[in-house]
Protein backbone atom coordinates (compact mmCIF):
# COMPACT_ATOMS: atom_id res chain seq x y z
CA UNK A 1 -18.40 19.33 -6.31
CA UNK A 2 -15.26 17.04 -7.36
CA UNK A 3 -16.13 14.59 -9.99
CA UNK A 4 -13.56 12.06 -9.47
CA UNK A 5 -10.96 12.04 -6.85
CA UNK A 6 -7.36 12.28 -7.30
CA UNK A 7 -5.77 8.99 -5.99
CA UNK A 8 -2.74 9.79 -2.98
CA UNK A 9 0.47 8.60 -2.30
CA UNK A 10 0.09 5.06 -2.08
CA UNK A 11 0.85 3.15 0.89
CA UNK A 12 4.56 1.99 1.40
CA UNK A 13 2.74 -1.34 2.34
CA UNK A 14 1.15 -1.44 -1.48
CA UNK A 15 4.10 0.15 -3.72
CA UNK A 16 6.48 2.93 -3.46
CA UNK A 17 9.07 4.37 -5.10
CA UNK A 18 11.37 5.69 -2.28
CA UNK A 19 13.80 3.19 -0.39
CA UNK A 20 12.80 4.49 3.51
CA UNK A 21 14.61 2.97 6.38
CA UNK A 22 12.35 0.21 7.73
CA UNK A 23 11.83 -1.16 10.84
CA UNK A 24 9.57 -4.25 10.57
CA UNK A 25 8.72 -6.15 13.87
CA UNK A 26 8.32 -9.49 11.64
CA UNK A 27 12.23 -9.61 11.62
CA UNK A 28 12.94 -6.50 14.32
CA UNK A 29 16.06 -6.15 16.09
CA UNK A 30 16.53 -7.11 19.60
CA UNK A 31 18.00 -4.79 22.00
CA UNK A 32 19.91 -5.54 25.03
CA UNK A 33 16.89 -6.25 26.95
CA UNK A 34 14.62 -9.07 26.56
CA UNK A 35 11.39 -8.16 24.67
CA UNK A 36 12.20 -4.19 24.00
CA UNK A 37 12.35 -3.44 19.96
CA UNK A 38 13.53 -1.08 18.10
CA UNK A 39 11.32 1.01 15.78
CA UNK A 40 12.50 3.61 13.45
CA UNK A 41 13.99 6.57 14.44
CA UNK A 42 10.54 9.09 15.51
CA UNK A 43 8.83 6.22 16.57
CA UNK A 44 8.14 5.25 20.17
CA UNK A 45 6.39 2.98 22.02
CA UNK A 46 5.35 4.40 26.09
CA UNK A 47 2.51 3.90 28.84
CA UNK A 48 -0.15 5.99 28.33
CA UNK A 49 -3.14 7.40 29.97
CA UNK A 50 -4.55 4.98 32.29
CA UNK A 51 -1.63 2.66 31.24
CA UNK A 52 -2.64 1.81 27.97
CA UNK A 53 0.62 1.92 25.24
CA UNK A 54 0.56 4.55 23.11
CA UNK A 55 2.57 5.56 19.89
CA UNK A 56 4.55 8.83 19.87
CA UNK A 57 5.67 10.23 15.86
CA UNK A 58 7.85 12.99 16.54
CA UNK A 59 8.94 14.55 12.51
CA UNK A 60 12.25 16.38 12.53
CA UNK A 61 10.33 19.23 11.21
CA UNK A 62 9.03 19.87 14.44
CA UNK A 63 5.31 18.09 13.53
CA UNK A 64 3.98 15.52 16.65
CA UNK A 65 1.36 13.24 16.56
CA UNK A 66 0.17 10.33 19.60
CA UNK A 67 -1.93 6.95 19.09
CA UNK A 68 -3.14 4.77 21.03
CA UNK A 69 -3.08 0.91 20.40
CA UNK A 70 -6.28 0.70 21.79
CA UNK A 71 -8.60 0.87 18.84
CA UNK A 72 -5.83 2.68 16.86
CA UNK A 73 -7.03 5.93 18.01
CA UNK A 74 -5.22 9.03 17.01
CA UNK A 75 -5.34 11.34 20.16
CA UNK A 76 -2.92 14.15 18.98
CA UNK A 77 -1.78 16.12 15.93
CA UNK A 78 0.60 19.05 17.05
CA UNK A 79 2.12 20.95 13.93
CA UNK A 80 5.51 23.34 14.12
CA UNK A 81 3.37 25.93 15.35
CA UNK A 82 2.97 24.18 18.72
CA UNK A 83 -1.12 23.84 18.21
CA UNK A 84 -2.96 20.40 18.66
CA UNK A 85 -5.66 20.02 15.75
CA UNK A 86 -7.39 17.21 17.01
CA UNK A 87 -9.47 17.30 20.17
CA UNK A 88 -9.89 14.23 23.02
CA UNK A 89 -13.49 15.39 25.63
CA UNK A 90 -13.29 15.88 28.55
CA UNK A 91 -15.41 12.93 29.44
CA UNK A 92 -12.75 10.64 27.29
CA UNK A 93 -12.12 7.14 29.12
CA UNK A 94 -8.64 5.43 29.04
CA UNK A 95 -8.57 2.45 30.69
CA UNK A 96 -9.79 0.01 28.06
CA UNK A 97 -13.63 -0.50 29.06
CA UNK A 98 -15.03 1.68 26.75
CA UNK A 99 -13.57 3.62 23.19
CA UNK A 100 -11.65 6.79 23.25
CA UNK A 101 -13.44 10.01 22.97
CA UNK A 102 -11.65 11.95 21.00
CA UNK A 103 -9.12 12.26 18.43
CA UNK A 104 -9.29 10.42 15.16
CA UNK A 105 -11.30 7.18 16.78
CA UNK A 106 -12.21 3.89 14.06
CA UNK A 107 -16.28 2.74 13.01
CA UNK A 108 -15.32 -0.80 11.81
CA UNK A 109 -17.34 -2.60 10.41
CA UNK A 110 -20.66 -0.74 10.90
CA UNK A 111 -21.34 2.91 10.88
CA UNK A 112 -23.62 4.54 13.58
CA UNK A 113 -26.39 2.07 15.00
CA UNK A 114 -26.91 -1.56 13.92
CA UNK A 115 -26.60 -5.10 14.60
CA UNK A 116 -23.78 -5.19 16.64
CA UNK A 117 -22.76 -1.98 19.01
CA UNK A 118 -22.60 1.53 18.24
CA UNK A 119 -19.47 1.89 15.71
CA UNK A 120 -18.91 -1.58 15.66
CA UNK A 121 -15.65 -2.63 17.64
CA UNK A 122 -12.09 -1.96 15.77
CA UNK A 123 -12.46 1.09 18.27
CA UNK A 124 -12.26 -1.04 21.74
CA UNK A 125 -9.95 -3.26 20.79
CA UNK A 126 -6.18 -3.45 20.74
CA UNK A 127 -4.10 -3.20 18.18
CA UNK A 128 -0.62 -4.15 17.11
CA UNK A 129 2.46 -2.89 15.33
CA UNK A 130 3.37 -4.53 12.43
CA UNK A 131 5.96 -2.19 10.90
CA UNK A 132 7.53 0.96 11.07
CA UNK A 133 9.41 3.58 8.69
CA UNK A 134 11.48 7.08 8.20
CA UNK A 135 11.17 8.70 5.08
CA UNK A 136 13.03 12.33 5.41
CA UNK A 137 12.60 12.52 9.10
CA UNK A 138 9.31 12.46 8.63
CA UNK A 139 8.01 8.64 10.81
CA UNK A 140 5.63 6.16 10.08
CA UNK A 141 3.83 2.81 11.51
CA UNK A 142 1.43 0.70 10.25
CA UNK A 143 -1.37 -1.25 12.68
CA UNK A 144 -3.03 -4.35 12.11
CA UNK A 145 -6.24 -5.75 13.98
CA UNK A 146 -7.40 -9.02 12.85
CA UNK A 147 -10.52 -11.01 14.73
CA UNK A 148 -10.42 -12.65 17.46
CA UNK A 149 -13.50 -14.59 19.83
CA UNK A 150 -14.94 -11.01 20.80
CA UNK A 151 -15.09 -9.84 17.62
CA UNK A 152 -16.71 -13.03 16.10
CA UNK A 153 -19.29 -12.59 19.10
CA UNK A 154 -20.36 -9.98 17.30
CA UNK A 155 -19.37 -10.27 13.77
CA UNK A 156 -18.40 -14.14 13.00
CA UNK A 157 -15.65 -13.42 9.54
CA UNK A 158 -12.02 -13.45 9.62
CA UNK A 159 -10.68 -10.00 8.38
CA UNK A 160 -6.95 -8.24 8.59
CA UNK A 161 -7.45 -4.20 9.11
CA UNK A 162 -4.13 -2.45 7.85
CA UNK A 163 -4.06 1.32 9.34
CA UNK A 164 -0.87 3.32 8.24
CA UNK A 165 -0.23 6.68 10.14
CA UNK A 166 2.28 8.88 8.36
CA UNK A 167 3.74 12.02 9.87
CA UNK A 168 4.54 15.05 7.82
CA UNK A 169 6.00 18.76 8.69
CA UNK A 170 2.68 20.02 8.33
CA UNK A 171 0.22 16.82 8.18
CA UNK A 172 -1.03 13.65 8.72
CA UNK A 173 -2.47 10.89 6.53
CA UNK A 174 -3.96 7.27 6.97
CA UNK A 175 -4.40 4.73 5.01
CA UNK A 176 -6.97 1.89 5.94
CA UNK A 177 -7.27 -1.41 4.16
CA UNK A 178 -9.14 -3.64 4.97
CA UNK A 179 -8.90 -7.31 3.56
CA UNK A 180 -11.10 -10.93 3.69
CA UNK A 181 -9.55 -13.44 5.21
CA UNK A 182 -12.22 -15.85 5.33
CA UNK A 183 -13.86 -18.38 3.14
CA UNK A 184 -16.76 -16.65 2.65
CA UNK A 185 -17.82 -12.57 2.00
CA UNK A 186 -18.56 -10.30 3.83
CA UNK A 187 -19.89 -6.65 4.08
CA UNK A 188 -18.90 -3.70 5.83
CA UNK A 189 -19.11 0.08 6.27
CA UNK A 190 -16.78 2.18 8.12
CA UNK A 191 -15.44 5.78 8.94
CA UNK A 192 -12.89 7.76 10.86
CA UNK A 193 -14.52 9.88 13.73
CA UNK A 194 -12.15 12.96 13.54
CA UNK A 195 -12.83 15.18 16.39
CA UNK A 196 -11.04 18.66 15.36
CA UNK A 197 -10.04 21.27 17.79
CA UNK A 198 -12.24 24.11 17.43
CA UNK A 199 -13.98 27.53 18.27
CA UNK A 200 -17.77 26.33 17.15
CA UNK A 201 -19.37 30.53 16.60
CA UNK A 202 -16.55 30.43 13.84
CA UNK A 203 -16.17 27.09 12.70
CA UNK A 204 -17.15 26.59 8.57
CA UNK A 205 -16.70 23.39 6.21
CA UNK A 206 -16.45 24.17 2.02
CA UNK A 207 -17.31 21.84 -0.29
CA UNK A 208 -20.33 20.09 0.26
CA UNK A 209 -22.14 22.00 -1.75
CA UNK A 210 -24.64 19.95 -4.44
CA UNK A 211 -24.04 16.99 -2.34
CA UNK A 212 -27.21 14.84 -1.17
CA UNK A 213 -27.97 14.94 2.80
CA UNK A 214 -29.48 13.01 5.39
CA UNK A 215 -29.86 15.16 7.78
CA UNK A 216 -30.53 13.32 11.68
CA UNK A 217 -32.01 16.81 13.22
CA UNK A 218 -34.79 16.30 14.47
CA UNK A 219 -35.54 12.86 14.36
CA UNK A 220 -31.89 10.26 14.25
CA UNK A 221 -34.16 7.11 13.28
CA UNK A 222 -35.41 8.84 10.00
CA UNK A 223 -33.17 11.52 8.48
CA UNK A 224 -34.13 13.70 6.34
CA UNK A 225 -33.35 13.62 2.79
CA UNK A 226 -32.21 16.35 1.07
CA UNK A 227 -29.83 18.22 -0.30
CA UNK A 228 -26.62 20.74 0.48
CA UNK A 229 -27.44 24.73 -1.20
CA UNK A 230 -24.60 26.11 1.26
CA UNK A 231 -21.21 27.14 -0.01
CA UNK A 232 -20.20 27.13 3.74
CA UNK A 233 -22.17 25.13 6.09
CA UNK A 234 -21.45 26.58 9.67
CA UNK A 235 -22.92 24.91 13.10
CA UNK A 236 -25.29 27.57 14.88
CA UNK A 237 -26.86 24.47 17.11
CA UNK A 238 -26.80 21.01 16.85
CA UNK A 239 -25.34 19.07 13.36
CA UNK A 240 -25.61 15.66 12.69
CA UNK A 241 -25.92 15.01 8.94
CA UNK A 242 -24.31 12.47 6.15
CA UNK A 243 -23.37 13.96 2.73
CA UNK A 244 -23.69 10.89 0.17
CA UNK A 245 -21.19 11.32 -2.43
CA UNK A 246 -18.91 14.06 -0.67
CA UNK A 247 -15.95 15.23 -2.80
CA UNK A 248 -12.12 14.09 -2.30
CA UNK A 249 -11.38 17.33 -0.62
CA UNK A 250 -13.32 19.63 1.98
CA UNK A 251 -11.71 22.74 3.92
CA UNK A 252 -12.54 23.27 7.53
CA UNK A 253 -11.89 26.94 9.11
CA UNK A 254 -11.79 25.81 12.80
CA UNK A 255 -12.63 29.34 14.32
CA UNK A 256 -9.06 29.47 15.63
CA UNK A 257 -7.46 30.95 13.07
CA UNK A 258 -6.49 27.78 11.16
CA UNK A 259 -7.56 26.75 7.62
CA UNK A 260 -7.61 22.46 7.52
CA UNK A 261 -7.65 20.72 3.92
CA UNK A 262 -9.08 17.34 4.50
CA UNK A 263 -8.57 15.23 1.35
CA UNK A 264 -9.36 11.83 0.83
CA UNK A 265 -9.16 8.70 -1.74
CA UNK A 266 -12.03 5.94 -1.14
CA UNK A 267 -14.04 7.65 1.35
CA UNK A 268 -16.66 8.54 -0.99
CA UNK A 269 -19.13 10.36 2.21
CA UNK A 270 -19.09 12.76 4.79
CA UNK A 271 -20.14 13.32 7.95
CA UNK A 272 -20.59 16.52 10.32
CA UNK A 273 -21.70 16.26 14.18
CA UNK A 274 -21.77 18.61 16.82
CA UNK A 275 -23.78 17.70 19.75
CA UNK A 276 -24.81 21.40 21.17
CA UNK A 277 -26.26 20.69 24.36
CA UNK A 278 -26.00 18.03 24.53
CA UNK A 279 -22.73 18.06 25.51
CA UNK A 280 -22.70 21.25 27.10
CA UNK A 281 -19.28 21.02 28.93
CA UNK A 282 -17.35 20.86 25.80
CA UNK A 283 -19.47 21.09 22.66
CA UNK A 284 -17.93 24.62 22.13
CA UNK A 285 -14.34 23.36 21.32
CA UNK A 286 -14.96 20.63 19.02
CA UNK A 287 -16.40 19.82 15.54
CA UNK A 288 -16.54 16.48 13.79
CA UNK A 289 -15.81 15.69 9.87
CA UNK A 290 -15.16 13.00 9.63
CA UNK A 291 -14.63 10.68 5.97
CA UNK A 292 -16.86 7.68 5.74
CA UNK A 293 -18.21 4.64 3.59
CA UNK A 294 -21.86 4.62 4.25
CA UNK A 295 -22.50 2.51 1.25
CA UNK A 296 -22.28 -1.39 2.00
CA UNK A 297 -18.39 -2.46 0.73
CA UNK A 298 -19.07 -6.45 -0.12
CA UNK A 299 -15.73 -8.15 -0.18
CA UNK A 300 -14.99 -11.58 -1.45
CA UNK A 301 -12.54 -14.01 -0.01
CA UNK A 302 -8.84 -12.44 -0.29
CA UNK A 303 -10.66 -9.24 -1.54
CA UNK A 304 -9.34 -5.85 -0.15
CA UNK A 305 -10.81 -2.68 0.06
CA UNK A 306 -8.40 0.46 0.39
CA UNK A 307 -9.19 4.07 1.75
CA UNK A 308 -6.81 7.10 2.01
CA UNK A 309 -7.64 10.18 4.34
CA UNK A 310 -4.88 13.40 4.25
CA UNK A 311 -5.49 16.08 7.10
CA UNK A 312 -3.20 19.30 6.26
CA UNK A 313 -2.81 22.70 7.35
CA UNK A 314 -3.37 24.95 4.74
């Protein structure tokens, strides 16, 4: 296992050392029509599923990717090679009433079960663009959620949630960060739910070897400590278990024929989930590893906390 994690690009919204064309909707230009704007070239704004905007990032190396502004969700990664590496169920509701199923969807600011509901609720709510880029053909926009009365009903701080999607030729990363804009601190854990595209009889993760587990088969409310022996940990029936401590980089083989490098800076867990049975209609095409912060992140007042996440075809 990875003893320290290399850091990644940073965020053009931090530092960076290119000059990209940028589109900001602070100071955006107006087009002929009242209320259209103009984004940077690869980035479009359309209806939907169930009418709900979405984000297309078309990359003029061919790569595509789709998001959702409600709860930010990623729905679609489609490389060069015309193959979508992210999955959305069949069951998957768009119409605003309930999260996306599917995809790369948010667990702000709880993880799994809790106080509030399950995954907290940066996932059902909209989102908003705040800027928008070209670096080399290759798009980007940023997203920002901050609270509002239903979030307080649930969770009473004031926060601002950054989420920067950048498209590449042959991946994708995000950057979250996550800042306190209250008078007061607060705590937090949070993930990204990636749902990959998959063939389960052949799908394998690397790297999580040494790591310590908490394993939720058999019994969810008490996992299981333990701790990973498996250079390859493959999904012959139902998976749901945390890796504290995870490395920076993991490799999924999908079963399809496609290696995935899933690196990360800040995400210091990991989590696996199939549901088996469970979900018997569709169970077979999916597999979720997903990056997380299980650890409580306390933030003081104007305190930020930053997390990088890389998906890439190897």
């Amino acid at each position: 296992m990875a003893a320290s994690c290399a850091t990644l690009p940073s965020p053009s919204f931090l530092s960076s050392s290119k000059s990209p064309r940028r589109f900001r909707r602070s100071g955006v230009v107006a087009m002929a029509s009242i209320g259209q704007k103009v984004y940077a070239p690869g980035v479009a704004v359309s209806e939907g599923n169930g009418g709900l905007q979405k984000i297309d990032l078309k990359s003029t190396h061919g790569s595509e990717a789709e998001i959702y502004l409600f709860g930010a969700c990623i729905t679609s990664l489609k490389l060069p090679n015309g193959k979508d590496l992210l999955f959305v169920r069949p069951d998957a509701v768009f119409n605003g009433t309930k999260p996306i199923s599917g995809g790369i969807p948010h667990c702000f600011p709880q993880f799994g079960p809790g106080p509030m509901q399950q995954h907290g609720f940066a996932r059902n709510m909209n989102w908003s663009i705040t800027d928008s880029e070209v670096t080399e053909g290759n798009p980007a926009v940023t997203l920002e959620l901050k609270d509002d009365s239903y979030s307080r009903s649930m969770w009473d701080y004031s926060f601002q949630a950054l989420y920067k999607v950048a498209l590449h030729s042959t991946s994708l990363s995000t950057t979250l960060k996550i800042t306190n804009t209250d008078n007061k601190p607060f705590s937090f854990n949070s993930a990204l739910h990636t749902y990959f595209s998959a063939s389960i009889n052949g799908v394998s993760v690397k790297g999580l070897k040494g790591c310590k587990t908490l394993n939720k088969d058999p019994d969810p409310q008490n996992p299981l400590e333990g701790k990973e022996e498996r250079e390859e940990v493959t999904f012959p029936g139902f998976v749901d278990c945390i890796y504290l401590g995870a490395p920076c980089e993991l490799t999924l083989d999908n079963g399809l024929g496609d290696k995935i490098i899933i690196s990360n800076s800040n995400w210091s867990d990991a989590v696996l989930w199939n549901p088996h049975l469970q979900m018997e209609a569709c169970y077979k095409d999916f597999v979720c590893v997903e990056n997380a912060k299980i650890d409580t992140v306390l933030l003081e007042p104007k305190q930020s906390w930053l997390a990088e996440q890389k998906i890439e075809l190897a």
